[in-house]
Structures are given as structure tokens and as C-alpha cells.
Protein backbone atom coordinates (compact mmCIF):
# COMPACT_ATOMS: atom_id res chain seq x y z
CA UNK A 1 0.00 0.00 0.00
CA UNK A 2 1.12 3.32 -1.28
CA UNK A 3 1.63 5.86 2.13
CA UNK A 4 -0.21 8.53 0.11
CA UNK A 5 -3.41 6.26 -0.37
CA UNK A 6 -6.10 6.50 2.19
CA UNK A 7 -8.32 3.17 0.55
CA UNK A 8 -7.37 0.65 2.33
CA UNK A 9 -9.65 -3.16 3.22
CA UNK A 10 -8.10 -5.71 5.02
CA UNK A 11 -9.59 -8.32 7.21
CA UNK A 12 -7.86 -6.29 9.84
CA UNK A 13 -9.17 -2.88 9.44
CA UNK A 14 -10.64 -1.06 6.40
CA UNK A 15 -10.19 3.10 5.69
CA UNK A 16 -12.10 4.93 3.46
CA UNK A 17 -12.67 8.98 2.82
CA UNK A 18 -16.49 10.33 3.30
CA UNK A 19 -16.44 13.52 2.01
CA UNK A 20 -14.20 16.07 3.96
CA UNK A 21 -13.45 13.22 6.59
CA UNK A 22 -12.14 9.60 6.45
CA UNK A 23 -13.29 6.53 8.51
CA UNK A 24 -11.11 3.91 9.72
CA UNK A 25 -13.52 0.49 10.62
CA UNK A 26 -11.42 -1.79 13.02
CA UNK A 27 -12.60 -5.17 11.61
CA UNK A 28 -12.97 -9.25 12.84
CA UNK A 29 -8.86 -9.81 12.73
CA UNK A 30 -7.32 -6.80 13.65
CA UNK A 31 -5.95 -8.88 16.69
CA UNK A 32 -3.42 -9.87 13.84
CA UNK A 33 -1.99 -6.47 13.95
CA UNK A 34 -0.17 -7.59 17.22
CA UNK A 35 1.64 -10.57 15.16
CA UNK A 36 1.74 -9.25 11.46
CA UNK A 37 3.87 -6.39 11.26
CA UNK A 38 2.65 -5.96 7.40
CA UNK A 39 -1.24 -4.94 8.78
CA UNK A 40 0.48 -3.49 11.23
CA UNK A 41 2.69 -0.92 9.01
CA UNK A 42 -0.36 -0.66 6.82
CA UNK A 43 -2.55 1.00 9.48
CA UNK A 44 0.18 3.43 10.65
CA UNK A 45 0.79 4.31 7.05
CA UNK A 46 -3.06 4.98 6.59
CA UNK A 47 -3.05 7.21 9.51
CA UNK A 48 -0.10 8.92 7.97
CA UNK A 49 -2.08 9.31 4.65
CA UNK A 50 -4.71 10.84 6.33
CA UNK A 51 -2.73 13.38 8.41
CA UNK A 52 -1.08 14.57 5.40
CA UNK A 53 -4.07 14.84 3.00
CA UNK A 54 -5.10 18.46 2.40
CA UNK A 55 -8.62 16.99 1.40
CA UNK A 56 -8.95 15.16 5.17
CA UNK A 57 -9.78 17.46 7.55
CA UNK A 58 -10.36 14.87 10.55
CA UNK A 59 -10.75 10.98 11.40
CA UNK A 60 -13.10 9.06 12.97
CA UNK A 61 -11.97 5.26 13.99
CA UNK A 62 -14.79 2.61 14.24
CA UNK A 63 -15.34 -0.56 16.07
CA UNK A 64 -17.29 -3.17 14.57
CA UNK A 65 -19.13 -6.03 16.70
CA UNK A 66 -17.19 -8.60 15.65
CA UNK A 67 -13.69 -6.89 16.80
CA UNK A 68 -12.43 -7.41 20.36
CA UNK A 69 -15.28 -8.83 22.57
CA UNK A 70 -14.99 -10.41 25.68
CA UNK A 71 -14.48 -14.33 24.56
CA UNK A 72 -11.86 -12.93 21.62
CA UNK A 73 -10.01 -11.15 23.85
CA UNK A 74 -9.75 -13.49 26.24
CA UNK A 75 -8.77 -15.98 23.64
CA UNK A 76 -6.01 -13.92 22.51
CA UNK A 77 -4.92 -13.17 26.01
CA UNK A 78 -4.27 -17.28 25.98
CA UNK A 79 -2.11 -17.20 22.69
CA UNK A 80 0.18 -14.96 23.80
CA UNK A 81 0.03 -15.98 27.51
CA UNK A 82 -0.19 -19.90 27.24
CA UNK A 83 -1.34 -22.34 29.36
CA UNK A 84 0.38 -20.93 32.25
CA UNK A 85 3.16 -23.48 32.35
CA UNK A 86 4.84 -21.83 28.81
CA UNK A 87 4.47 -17.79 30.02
CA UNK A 88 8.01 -17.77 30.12
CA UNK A 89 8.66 -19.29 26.91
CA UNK A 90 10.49 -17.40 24.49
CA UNK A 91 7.70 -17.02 21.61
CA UNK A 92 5.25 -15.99 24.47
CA UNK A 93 7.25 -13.30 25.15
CA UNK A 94 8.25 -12.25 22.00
CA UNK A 95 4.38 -12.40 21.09
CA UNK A 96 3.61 -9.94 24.42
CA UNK A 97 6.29 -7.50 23.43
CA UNK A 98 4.90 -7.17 20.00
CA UNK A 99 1.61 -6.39 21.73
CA UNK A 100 2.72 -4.26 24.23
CA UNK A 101 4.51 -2.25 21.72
CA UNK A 102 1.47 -2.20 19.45
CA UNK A 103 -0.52 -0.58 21.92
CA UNK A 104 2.21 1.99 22.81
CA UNK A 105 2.64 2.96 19.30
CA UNK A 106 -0.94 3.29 18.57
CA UNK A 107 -1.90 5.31 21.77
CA UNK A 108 1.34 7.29 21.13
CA UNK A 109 -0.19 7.84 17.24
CA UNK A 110 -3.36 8.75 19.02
CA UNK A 111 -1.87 11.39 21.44
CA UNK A 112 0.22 13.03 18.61
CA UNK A 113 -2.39 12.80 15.83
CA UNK A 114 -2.46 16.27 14.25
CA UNK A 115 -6.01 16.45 12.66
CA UNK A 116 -9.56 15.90 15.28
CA UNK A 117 -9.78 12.46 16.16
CA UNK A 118 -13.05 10.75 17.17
CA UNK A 119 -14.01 6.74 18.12
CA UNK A 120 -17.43 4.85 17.19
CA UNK A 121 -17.68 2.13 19.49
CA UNK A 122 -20.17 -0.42 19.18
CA UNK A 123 -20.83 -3.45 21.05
CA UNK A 124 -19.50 -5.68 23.64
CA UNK A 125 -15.74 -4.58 24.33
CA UNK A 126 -13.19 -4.86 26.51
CA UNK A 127 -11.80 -1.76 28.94
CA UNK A 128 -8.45 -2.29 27.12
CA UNK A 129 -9.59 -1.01 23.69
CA UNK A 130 -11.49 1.77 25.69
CA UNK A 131 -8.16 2.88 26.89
CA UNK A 132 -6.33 2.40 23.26
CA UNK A 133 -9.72 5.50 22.48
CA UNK A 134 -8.62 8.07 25.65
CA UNK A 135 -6.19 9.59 24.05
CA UNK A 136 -8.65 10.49 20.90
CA UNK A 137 -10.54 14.24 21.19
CA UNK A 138 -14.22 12.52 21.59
CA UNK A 139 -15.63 8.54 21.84
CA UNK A 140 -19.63 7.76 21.16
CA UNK A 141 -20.73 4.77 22.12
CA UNK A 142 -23.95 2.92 21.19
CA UNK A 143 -26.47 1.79 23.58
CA UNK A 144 -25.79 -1.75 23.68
CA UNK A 145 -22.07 -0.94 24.45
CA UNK A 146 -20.60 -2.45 27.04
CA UNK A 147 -17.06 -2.41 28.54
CA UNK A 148 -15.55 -5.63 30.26
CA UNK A 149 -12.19 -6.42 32.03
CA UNK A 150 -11.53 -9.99 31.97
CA UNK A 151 -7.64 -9.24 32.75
CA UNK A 152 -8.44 -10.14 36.89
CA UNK A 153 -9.76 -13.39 35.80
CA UNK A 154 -6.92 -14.46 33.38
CA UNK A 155 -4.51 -13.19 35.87
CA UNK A 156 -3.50 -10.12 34.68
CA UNK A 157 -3.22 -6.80 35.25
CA UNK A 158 -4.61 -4.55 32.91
CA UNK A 159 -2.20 -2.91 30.35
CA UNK A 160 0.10 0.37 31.89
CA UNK A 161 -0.98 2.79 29.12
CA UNK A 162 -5.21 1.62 30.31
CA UNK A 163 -3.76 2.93 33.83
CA UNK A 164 -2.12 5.67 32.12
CA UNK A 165 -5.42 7.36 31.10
CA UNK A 166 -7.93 5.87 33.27
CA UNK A 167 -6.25 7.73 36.11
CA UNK A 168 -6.02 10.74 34.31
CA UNK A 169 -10.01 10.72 33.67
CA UNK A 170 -11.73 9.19 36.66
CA UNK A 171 -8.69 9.41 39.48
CA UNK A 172 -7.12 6.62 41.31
CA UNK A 173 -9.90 5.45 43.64
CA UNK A 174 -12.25 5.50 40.78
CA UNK A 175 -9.37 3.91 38.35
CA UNK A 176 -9.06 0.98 41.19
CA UNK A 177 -12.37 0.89 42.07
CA UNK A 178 -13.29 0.18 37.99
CA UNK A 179 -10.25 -2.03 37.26
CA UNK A 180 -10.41 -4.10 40.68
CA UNK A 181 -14.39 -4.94 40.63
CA UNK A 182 -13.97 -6.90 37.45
CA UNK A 183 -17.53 -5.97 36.57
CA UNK A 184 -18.44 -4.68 33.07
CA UNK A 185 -18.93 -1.14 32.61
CA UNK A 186 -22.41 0.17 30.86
CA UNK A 187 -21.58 2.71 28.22
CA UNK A 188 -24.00 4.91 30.57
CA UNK A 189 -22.00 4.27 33.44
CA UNK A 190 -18.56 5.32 30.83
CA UNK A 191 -20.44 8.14 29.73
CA UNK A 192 -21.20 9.50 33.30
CA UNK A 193 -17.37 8.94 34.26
CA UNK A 194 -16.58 11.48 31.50
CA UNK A 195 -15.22 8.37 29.26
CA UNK A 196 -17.74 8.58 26.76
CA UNK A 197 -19.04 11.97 24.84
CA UNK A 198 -22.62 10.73 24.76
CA UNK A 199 -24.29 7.47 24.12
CA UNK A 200 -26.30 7.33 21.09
CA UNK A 201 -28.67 4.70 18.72
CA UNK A 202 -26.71 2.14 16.49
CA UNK A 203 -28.02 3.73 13.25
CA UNK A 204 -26.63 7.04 14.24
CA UNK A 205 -23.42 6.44 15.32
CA UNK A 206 -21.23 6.78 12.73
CA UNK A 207 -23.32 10.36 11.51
CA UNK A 208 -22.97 11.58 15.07
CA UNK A 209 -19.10 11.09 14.97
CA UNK A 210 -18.86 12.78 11.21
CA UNK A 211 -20.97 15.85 12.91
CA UNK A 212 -18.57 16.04 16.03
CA UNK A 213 -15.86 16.68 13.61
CA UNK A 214 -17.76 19.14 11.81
CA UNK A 215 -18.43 21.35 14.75
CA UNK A 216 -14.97 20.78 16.06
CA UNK A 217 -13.46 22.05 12.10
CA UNK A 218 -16.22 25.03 12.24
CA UNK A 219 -13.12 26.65 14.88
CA UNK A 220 -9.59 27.59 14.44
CA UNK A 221 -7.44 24.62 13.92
CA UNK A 222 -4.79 26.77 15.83
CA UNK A 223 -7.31 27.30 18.47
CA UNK A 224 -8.63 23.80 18.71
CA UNK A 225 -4.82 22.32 18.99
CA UNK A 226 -3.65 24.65 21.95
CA UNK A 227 -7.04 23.93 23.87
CA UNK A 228 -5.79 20.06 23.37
CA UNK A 229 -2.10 20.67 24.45
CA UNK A 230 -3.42 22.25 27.72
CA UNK A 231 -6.25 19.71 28.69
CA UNK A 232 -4.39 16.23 27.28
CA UNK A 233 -1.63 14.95 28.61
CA UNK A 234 1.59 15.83 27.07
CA UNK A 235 2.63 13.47 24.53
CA UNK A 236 6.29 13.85 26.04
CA UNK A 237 4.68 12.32 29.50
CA UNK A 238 3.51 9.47 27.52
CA UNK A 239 6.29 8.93 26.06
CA UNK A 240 8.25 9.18 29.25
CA UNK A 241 6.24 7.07 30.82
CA UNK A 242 6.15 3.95 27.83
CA UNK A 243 10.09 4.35 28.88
């Protein structure tokens, strides 16, 4: 895939311009990102596209229902954990590093991203892919959305960059509170944490992320970037802290 080309369709992810914005769908296998460093490269490079079109003015990143629910992530979680008598194997750890890295560079992407950035989330998902969204400028959620953390159950903590943020939005007794319960998370109950922007239908989600990035492109791009650099953490924290 050319850098310059925003058209992209994968079983991974797919990326396609609508009008003044483009829309990046997170599809069934983009778990494969973690192990195929092709897909991997190819979504970076889309992102790239995107930033330096002078026709894209903004991005809005989707999640599909068939992405990252609770029984696939937790099915993932045992490829690259094992059976719990391999963890320490060498292609288990190679396989978590790749991961762990995946997440920092997209979060990092996220945090640095120089056009309005806005996540569609739909469906069952898990807290960690909520977190992998905190670093965008707005999230809508539908109203069968639901968040869970399966981590405590597979023995795990969650991911540093999901503390990162959560911390940042709720505070640490909230942060514990939601990662320590292990109970799923209502896109409601997200949305009245300050995670969410607003919980809408199914049918509208995807128009109610394209008009967020209208009104945010009706201001001063200068304007709209220096309100993010004083509210957002800076990406030199983040960075700091992946360190």
C-alpha cells in the first residue's frame, strides 16, 4: 500500500474517505496487527495518509461487533500468555512484546495525531480497547455498548498505558475501584465517568461522529490544537512514561 493512499480493506481494518473526513472500521482480525507487522505498518501508514491529506480534515476510527469482545479477547490473552506453564517461553514473550509495543505505538499515534480524532464504538468490548480511544478528542458509544475487564480473571493486570489514562479521567480510587471490581462497565456508566461523549442509537453512530468533527473544524485549527495541548496529557509524559 502506497503511504499517500487512504483506501485501504483488510480483514484487519478497512479506511475509506467520506467527504471532507475519512473513517477507519477496526474489523474481525485486527488482533493480527499484534503478530503481522505488514497490517500493522499498513494502518500506521493509513493514519499517515490521512494526516497529510489536504482533502482530510479529521478521522473518525470505528469498532465493529465482531472486533475485540470479551471471549476474543480473552482468547487472545491465551495465545500470547499460554497455558500458564509456557508464560516464560520465548515465543510468548516475544508475542507480548509485540503487543505491548502495538498498543504503545498506537496510543502514542493517538496522542500526537495532528487532525480531530473521534471513536465509534459499538458493542461488547473490553476496557483495554477503551483505553487504546482516551487519548482520541471525543468517543460515542452505542447503547448496547458495554465495557468488560476480563484481565483479573486471566490473571492479569490490565495494560500500563489503560492505567495511564484511566487515572487521568476518573482518578485513582475510581481507576481501582473500575479495574479491581472486574464488573463490566455500561456505556451509561462510561459516559457518566466522562469516558464517553454521549451514548447514542446504532443507526446514528457513525453520523454523530462525522458531525462532532464538523463542529470541532467550524473553529480555528490553531485554536482547537492549543485547547488540546493544555487539557491532554503531554505526549512527552507518555512517552516518558512507555520508557
Amino acid at each position: 500500500m502506497k503511504r499517500e493512499s487512504i483506501q485501504y480493506e483488510s480483514e484487519a481494518f478497512s479506511c475509506e474517505q467520506s467527504g471532507k473526513f475519512a473513517i477507519l472500521t477496526m474489523q474481525e482480525k485486527a488482533f493480527d496487527m499484534a503478530t503481522n507487522l505488514q497490517l500493522r505498518e499498513d494502518y500506521f501508514s493509513v493514519l499517515e495518509a490521512v494526516e497529510s491529506s489536504p482533502e482530510v480534515l479529521g478521522l473518525v476510527q470505528m469498532k465493529t461487533h465482531e472486533f475485540i469482545d470479551d471471549e476474543k479477547y480473552r482468547e487472545f490473552i491465551r495465545i500470547i500468555m499460554g497455558d500458564g506453564s509456557d508464560t516464560g517461553s520465548t515465543q510468548r514473550v516475544f508475542l507480548r512484546q509485540r503487543f505491548s509495543n502495538l498498543l504503545g505505538r498506537m496510543i502514542l499515534k493517538a496522542a500526537n495525531f495532528t487532525k480531530p480524532l473521534i471513536g465509534g464504538i459499538s458493542g461488547v468490548t473490553t476496557l483495554e480497547y477503551l483505553g487504546v480511544t482516551l487519548p482520541f478528542d471525543f468517543r460515542f458509544a452505542t447503547q448496547n455498548t458495554s465495557f468488560t475487564f476480563p484481565n483479573l480473571d486471566l490473571g492479569l493486570p490490565p495494560s500500563e498505558l489503560l492505567a495511564f489514562y484511566l487515572v487521568r479521567y476518573v482518578g485513582p480510587g475510581k481507576a481501582l475501584e473500575i479495574l479491581l471490581s472486574g464488573q463490566p462497565l455500561s456505556a451509561l456508566e462510561a459516559q457518566e465517568l466522562g469516558l464517553i461523549t454521549a451514548v447514542v442509537s446504532e443507526d446514528e453512530l457513525e453520523q454523530r461522529c462525522l458531525e462532532k468533527l464538523e463542529e470541532i473544524n467550524a473553529f480555528s485549527s490553531t485554536a482547537v490544537s492549543a485547547t488540546k495541548s493544555m487539557v491532554q496529557p503531554k505526549p512527552a509524559e507518555l512517552e516518558l512514561f512507555l520508557k
